[in-house]
C-alpha atoms as a PDB file:
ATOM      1  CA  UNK A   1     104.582  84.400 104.276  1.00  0.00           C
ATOM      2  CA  UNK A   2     107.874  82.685 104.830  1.00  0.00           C
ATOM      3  CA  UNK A   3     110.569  83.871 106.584  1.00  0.00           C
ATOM      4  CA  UNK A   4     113.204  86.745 105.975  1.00  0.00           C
ATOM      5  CA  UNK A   5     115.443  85.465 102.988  1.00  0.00           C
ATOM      6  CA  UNK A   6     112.566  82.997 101.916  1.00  0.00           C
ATOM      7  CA  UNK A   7     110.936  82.468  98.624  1.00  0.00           C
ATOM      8  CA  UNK A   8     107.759  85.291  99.539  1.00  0.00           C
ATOM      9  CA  UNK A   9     110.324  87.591 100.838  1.00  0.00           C
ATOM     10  CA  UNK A  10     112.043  87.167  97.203  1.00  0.00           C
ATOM     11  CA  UNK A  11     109.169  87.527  95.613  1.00  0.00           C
ATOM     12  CA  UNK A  12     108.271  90.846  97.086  1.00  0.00           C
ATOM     13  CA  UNK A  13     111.775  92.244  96.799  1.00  0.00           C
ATOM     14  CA  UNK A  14     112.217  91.180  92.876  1.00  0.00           C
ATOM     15  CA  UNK A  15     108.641  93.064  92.704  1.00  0.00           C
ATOM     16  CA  UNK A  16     109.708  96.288  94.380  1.00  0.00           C
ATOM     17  CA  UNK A  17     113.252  96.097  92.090  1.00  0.00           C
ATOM     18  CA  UNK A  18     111.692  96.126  89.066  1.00  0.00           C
ATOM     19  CA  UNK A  19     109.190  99.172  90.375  1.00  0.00           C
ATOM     20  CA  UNK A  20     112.349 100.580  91.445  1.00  0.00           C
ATOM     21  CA  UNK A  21     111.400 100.819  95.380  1.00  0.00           C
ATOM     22  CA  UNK A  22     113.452  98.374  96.908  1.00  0.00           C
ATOM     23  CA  UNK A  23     114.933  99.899  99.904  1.00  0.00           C
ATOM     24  CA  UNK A  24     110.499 100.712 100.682  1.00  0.00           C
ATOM     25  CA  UNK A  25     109.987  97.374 101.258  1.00  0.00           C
ATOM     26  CA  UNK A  26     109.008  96.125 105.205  1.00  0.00           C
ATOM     27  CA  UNK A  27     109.093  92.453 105.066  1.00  0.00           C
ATOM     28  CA  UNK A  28     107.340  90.923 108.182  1.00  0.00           C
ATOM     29  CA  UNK A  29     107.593  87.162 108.684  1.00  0.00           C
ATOM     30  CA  UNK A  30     104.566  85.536 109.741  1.00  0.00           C
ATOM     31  CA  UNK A  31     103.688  81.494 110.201  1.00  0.00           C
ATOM     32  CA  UNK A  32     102.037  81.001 107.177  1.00  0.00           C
ATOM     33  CA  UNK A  33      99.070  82.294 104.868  1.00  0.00           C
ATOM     34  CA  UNK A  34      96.379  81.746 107.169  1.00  0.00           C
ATOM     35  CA  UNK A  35      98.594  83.927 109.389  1.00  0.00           C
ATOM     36  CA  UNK A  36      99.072  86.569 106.545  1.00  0.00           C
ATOM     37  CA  UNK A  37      95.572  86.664 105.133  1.00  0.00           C
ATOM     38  CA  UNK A  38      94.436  87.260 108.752  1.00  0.00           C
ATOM     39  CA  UNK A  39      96.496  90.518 108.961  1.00  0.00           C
ATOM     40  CA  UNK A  40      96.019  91.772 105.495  1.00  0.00           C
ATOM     41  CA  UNK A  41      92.259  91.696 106.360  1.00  0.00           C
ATOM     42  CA  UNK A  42      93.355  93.387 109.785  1.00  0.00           C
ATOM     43  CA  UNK A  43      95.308  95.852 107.761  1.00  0.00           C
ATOM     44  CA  UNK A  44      98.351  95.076 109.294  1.00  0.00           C
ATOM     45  CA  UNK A  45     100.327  93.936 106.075  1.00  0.00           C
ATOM     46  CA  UNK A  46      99.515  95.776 102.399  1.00  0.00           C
ATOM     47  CA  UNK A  47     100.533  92.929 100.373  1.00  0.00           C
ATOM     48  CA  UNK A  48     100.660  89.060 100.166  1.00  0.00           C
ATOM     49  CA  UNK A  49     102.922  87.293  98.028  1.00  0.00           C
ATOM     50  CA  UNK A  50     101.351  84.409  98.405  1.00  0.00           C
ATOM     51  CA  UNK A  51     100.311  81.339  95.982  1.00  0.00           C
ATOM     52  CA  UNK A  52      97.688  80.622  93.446  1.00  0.00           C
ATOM     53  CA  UNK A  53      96.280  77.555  95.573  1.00  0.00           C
ATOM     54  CA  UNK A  54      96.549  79.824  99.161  1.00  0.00           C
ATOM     55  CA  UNK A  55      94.035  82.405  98.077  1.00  0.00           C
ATOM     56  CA  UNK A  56      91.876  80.773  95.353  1.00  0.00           C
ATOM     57  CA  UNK A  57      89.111  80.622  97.416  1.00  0.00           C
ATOM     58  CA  UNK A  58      89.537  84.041  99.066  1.00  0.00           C
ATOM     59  CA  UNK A  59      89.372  85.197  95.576  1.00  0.00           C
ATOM     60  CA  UNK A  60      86.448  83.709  94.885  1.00  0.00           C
ATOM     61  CA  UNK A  61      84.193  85.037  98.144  1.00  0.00           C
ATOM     62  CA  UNK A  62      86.047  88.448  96.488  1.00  0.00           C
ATOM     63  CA  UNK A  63      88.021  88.247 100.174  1.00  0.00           C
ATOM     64  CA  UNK A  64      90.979  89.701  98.213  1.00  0.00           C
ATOM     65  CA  UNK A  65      92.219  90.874  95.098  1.00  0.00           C
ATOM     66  CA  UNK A  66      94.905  90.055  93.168  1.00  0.00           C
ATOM     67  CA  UNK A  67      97.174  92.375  91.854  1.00  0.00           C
ATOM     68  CA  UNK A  68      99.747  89.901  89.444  1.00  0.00           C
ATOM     69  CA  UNK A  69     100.091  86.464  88.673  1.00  0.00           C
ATOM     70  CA  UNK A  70     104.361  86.065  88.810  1.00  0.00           C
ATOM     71  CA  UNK A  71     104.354  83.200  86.515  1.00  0.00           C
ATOM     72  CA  UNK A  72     105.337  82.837  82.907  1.00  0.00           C
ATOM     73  CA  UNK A  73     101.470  83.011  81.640  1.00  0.00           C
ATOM     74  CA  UNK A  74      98.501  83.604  83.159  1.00  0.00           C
ATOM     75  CA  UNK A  75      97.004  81.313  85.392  1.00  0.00           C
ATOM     76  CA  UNK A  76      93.486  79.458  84.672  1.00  0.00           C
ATOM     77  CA  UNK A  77      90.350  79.150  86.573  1.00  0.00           C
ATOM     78  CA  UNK A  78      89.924  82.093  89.151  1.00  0.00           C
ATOM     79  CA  UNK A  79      92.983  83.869  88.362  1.00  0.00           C
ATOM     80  CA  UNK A  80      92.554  83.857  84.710  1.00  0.00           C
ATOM     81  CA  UNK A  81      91.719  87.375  84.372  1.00  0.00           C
ATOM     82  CA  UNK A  82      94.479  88.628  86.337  1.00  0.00           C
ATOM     83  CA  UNK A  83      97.541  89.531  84.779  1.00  0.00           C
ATOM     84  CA  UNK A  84     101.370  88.586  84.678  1.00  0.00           C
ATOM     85  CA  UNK A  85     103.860  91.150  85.957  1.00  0.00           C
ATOM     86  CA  UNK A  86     105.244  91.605  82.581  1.00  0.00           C
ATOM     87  CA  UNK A  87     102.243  92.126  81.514  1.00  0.00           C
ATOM     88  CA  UNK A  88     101.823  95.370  84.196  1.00  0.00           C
ATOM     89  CA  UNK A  89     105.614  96.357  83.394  1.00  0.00           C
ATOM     90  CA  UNK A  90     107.439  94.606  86.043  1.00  0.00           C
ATOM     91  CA  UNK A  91     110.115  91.918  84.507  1.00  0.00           C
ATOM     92  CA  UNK A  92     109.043  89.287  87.391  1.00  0.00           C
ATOM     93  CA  UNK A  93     108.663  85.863  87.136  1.00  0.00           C
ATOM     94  CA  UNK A  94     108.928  83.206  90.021  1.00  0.00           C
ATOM     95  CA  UNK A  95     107.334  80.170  89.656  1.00  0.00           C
ATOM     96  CA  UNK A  96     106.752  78.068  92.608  1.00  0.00           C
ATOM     97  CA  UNK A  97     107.297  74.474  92.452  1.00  0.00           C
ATOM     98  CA  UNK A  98     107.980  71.669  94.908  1.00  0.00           C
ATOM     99  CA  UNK A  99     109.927  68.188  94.860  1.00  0.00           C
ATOM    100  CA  UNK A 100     110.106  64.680  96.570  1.00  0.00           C
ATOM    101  CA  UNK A 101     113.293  63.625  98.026  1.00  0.00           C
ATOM    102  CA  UNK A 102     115.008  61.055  98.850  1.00  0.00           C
ATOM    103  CA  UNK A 103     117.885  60.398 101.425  1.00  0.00           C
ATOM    104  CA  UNK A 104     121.644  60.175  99.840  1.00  0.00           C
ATOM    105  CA  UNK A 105     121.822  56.479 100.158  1.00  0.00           C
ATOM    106  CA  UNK A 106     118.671  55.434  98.771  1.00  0.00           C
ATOM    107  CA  UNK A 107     119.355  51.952  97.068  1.00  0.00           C
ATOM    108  CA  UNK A 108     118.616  52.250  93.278  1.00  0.00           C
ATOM    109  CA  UNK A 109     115.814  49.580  93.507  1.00  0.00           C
ATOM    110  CA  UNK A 110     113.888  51.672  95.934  1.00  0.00           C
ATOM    111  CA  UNK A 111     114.554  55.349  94.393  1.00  0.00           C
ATOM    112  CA  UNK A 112     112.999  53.638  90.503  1.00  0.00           C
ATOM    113  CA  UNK A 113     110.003  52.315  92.604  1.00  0.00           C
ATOM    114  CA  UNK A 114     109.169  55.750  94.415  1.00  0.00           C
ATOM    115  CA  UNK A 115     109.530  57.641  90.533  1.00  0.00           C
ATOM    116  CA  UNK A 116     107.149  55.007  89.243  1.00  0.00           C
ATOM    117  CA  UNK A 117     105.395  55.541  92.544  1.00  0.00           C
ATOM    118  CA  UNK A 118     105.055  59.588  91.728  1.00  0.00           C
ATOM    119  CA  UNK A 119     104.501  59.153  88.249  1.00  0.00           C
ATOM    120  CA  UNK A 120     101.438  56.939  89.015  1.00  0.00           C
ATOM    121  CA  UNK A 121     100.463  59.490  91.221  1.00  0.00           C
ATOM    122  CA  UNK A 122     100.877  61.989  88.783  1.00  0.00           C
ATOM    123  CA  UNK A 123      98.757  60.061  85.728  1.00  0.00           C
ATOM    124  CA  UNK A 124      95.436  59.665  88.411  1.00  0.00           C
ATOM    125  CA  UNK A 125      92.445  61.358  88.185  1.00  0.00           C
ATOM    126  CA  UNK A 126      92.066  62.407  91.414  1.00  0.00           C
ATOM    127  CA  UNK A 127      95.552  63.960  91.213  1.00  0.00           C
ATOM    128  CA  UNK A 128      94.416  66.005  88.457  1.00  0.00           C
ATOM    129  CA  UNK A 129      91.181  66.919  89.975  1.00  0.00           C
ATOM    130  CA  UNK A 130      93.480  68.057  92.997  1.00  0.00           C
ATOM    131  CA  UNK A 131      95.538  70.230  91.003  1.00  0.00           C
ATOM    132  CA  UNK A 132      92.694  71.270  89.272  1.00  0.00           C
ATOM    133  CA  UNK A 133      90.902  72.464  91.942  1.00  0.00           C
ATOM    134  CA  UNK A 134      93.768  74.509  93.895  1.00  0.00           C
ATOM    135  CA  UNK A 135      94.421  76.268  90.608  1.00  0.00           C
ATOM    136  CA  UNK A 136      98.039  74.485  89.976  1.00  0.00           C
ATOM    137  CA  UNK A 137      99.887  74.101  87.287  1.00  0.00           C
ATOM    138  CA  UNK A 138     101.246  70.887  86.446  1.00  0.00           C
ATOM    139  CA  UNK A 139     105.241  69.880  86.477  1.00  0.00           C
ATOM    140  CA  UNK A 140     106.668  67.075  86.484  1.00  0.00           C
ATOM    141  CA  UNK A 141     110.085  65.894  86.590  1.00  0.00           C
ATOM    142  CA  UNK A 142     111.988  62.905  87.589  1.00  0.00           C
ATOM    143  CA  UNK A 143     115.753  61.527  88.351  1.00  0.00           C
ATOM    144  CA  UNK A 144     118.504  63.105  87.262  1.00  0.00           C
ATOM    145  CA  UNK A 145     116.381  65.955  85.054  1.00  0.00           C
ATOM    146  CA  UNK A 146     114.975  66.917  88.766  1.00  0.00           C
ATOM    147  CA  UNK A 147     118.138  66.733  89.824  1.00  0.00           C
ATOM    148  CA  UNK A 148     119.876  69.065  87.765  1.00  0.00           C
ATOM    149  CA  UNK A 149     116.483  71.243  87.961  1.00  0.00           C
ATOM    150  CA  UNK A 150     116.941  71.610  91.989  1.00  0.00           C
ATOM    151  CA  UNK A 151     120.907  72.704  91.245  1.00  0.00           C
ATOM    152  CA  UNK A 152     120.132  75.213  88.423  1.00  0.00           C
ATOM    153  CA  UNK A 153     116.895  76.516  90.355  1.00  0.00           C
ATOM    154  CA  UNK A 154     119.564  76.559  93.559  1.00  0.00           C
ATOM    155  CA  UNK A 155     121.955  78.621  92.138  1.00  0.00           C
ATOM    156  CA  UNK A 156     119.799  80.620  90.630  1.00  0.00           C
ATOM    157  CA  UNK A 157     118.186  81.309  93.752  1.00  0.00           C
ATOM    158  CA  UNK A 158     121.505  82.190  95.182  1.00  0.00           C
ATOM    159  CA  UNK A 159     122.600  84.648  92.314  1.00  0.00           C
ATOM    160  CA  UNK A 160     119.036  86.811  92.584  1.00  0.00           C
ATOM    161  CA  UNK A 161     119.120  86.058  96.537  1.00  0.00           C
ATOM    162  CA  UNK A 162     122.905  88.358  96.176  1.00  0.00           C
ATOM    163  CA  UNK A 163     121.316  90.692  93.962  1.00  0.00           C
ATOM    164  CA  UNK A 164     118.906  92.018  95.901  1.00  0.00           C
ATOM    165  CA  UNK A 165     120.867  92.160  99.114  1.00  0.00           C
ATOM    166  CA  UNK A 166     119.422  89.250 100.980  1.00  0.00           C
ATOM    167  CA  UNK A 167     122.290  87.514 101.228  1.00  0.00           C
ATOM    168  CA  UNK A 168     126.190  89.406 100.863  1.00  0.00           C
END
């Protein structure tokens, strides 16, 4: 679980919006998901907002349940059989991605040899088995489509972020 304001907090408050209990929720900030799994087996926490490749294989010793997948579709392997939050009524989506950066004065030579770098990456088989096996769901995007990706998703996040009284 991340931090107050952070992507998990988000996730829970977007959740509890759409159910119409917003002001219910108790958000506690903890270190991580080993951290969080540890005290939603204590009973400390109710929920876990946390991601598919964080409790696949809690899912599969049946260590927890899941109660939605917050992505667009399902999800395959494990999680297959669980379903969206649209699907239970809640309009909820939040898919969680990540990027590769690069500092502002990168020369051009060097940013075009870490995209063909990633995109290597990307193509291998043991990159797909990786993904495969941590339940992820492949994106990829490069340059200035990643770019413009980070500063829609940004804004974005700042828009829903006001909404739902994180930030003023």
């Amino acid at each position: 679980m991340s931090v107050e304001g952070g992507q998990d907090h988000i996730k829970m408050l977007l959740l509890a919006r759409a159910a119409g209990s917003i002001s219910r929720v108790k958000y506690r900030s903890l270190s991580g998901p080993v951290e969080a799994l540890a005290a939603l087996e204590r009973g400390e926490i109710r929920v876990f907002p946390g991601d598919a490749s964080e409790v696949q294989r809690l899912v599969e010793t049946k260590g927890v349940r899941i109660l939605a997948v917050l992505g667009e579709r399902r999800a395959a392997g494990v999680l297959a059989d669980v379903p969206t939050a649209r699907e239970q009524g809640f309009d909820v989506s939040w898919e969680v991605w990540r990027g590769s950066y690069a500092p502002p004065g990168i020369s051009d030579a060097a940013y075009a040899r870490w995209i063909a770098r990633l995109t290597a990456m990307r193509q291998s088989p043991g990159w797909e088995a990786i993904m495969a096996r941590n339940g992820l769901t492949p994106f990829a995007m490069d340059g200035a489509d990643f770019e413009q990706f980070v500063r829609e998703q940004t804004a974005a996040f700042r828009t829903v972020s006001s909404a739902i009284g994180v930030i003023p």
